[in-house]
Protein backbone atom coordinates (compact mmCIF):
# COMPACT_ATOMS: atom_id res chain seq x y z
CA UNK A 1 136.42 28.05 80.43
CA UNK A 2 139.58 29.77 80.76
CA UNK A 3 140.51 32.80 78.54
CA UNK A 4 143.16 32.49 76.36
CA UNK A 5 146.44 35.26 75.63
CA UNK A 6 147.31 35.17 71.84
CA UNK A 7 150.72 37.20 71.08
CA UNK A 8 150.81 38.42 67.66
CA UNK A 9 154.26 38.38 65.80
CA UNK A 10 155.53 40.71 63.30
CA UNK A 11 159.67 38.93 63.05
CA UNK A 12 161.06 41.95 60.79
CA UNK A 13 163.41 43.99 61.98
CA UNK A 14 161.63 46.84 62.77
CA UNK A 15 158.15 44.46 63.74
CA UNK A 16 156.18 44.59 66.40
CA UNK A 17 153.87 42.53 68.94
CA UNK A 18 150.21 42.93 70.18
CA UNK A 19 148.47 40.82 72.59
CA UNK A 20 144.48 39.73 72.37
CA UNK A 21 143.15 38.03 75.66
CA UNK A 22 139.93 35.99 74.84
CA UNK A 23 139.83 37.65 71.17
CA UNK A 24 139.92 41.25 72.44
CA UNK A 25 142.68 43.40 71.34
CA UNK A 26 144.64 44.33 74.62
CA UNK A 27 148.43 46.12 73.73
CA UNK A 28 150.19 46.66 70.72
CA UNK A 29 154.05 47.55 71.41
CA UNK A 30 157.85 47.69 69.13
CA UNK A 31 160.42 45.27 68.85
CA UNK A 32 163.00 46.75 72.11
CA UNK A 33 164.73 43.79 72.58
CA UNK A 34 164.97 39.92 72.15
CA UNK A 35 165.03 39.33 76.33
CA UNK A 36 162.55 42.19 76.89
CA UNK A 37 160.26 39.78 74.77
CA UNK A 38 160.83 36.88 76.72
CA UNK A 39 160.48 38.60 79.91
CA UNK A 40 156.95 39.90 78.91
CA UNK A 41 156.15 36.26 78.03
CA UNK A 42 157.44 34.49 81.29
CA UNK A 43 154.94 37.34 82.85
CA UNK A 44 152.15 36.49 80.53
CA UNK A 45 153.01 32.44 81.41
CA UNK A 46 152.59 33.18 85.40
CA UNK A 47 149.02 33.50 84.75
CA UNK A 48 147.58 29.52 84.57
CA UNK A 49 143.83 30.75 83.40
CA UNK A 50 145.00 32.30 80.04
CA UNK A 51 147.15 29.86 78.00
CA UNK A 52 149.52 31.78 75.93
CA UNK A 53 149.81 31.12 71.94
CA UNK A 54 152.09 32.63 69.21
CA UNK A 55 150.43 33.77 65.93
CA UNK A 56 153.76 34.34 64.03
CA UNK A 57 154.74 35.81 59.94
CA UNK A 58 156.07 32.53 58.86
CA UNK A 59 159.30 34.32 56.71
CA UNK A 60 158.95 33.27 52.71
CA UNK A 61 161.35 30.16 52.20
CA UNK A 62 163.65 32.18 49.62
CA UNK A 63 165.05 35.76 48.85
CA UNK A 64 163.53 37.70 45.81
CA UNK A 65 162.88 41.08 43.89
CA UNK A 66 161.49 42.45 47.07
CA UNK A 67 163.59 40.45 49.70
CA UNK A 68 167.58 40.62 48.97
CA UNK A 69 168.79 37.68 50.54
CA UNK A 70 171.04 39.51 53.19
CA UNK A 71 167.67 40.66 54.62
CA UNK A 72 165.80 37.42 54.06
CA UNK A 73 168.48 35.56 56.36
CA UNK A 74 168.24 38.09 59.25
CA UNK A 75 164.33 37.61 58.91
CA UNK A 76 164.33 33.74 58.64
CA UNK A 77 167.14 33.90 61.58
CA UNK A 78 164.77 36.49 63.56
CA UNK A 79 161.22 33.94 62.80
CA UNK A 80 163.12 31.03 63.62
CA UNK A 81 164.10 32.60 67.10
CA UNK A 82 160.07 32.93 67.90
CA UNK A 83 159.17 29.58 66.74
CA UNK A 84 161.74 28.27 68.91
CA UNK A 85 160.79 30.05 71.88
CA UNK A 86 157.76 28.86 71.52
CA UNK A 87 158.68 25.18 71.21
CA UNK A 88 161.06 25.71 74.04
CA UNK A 89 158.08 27.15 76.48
CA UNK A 90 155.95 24.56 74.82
CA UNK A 91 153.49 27.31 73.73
CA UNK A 92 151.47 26.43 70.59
CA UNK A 93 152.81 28.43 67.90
CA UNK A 94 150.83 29.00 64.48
CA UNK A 95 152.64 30.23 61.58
CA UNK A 96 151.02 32.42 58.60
CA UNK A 97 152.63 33.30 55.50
CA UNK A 98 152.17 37.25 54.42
CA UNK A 99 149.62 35.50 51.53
CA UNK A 100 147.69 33.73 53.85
CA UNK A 101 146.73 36.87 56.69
CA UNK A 102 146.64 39.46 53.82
CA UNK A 103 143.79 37.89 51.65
CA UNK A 104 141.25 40.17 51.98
CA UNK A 105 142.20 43.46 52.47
CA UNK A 106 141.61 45.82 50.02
CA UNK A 107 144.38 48.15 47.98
CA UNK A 108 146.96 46.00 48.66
CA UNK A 109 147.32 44.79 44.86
CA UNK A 110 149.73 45.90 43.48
CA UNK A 111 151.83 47.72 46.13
CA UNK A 112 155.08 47.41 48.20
CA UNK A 113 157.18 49.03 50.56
CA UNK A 114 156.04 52.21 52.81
CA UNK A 115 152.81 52.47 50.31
CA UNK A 116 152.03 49.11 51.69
CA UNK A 117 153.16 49.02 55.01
CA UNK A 118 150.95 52.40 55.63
CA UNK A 119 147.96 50.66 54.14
CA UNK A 120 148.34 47.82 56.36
CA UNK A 121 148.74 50.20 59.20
CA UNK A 122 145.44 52.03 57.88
CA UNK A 123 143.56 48.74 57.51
CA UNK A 124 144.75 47.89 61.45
CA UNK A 125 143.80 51.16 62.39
CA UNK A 126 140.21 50.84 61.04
CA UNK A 127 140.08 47.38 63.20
CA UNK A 128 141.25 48.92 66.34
CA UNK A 129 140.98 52.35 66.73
CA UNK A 130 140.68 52.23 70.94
CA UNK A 131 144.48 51.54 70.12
CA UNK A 132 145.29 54.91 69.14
CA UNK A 133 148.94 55.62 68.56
CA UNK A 134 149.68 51.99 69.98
CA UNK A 135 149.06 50.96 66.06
CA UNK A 136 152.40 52.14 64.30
CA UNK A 137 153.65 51.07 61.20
CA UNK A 138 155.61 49.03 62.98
CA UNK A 139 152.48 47.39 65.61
CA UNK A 140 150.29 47.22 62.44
CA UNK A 141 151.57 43.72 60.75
CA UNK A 142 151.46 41.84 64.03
CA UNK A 143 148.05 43.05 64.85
CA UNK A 144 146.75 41.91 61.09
CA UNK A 145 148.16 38.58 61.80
CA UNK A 146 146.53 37.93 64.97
CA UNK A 147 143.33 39.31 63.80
CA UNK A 148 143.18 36.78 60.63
CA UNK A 149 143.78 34.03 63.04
CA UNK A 150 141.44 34.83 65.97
CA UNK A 151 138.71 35.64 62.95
CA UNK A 152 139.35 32.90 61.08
CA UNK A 153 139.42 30.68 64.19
CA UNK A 154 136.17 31.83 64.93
CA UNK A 155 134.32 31.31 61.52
CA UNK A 156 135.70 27.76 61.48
CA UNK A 157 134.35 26.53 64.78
């Protein structure tokens, strides 16, 4: 049975990535730069026993009170750049709305901006803490999403 590498993708502007290999939490790094990403995925493809797969923040379909729509087209420009990677590579790519990955964790009612993005970095921290510093508030979404899916995964088989 081969292991399998599972990139988790936070597309804001200042998101992140983390990486799980066989459901265990391996790196957690910042957004650098668009080609730095897709070096550190041709890397990750060189490796034929661990498949790679894209858990990615699928961007809400329209701007609102707490996305202006200047930011909601650089984030729906910035998602549709990973899921076309993806398709491009032919890597399986599995989109989750905010909703969907942050059922579940507690204080979140109720709150936005950095009061919320510092939760979510708390709640990531309390998942991971042999990450250390690696979880950021900027680390923290991506990590969330690729827990919910690799837990999720796992109740449902």
């Amino acid at each position: 049975m081969s292991n399998k590498c599972i990139i988790g993708i936070d597309p804001g502007a200042s998101g992140g990535f983390c990486q799980f290999i066989d459901g265990e939490i391996v790196q957690a790094w910042k957004f650098t730069s668009l080609s730095d990403f897709v070096d550190d995925v041709y890397d990750l493809m060189e490796n034929p026993d661990c498949p790679v797969e894209f858990v990615l923040e699928d961007c809400p379909p329209f701007a609102g009170k707490n996305i202006p729509s200047s930011a909601g087209f650089k984030l729906g420009r910035s998602c549709g750049f990973y899921d076309g990677l993806a398709r491009g590579l032919r890597i399986p790519c599995h989109l989750l709305p905010p909703k969907t990955w942050q059922k579940g964790l507690a204080g979140l009612t109720k709150t936005s901006g950095a009061q919320r993005k510092r939760l979510l970095k708390d709640h990531a921290s309390r998942l991971y803490p042999s990450l250390g510093k690696e979880i950021t508030l900027a680390t923290a979404d991506a990590v969330l999403i690729a827990h919910f899916h690799i837990t999720t995964k796992q109740e449902s088989e």
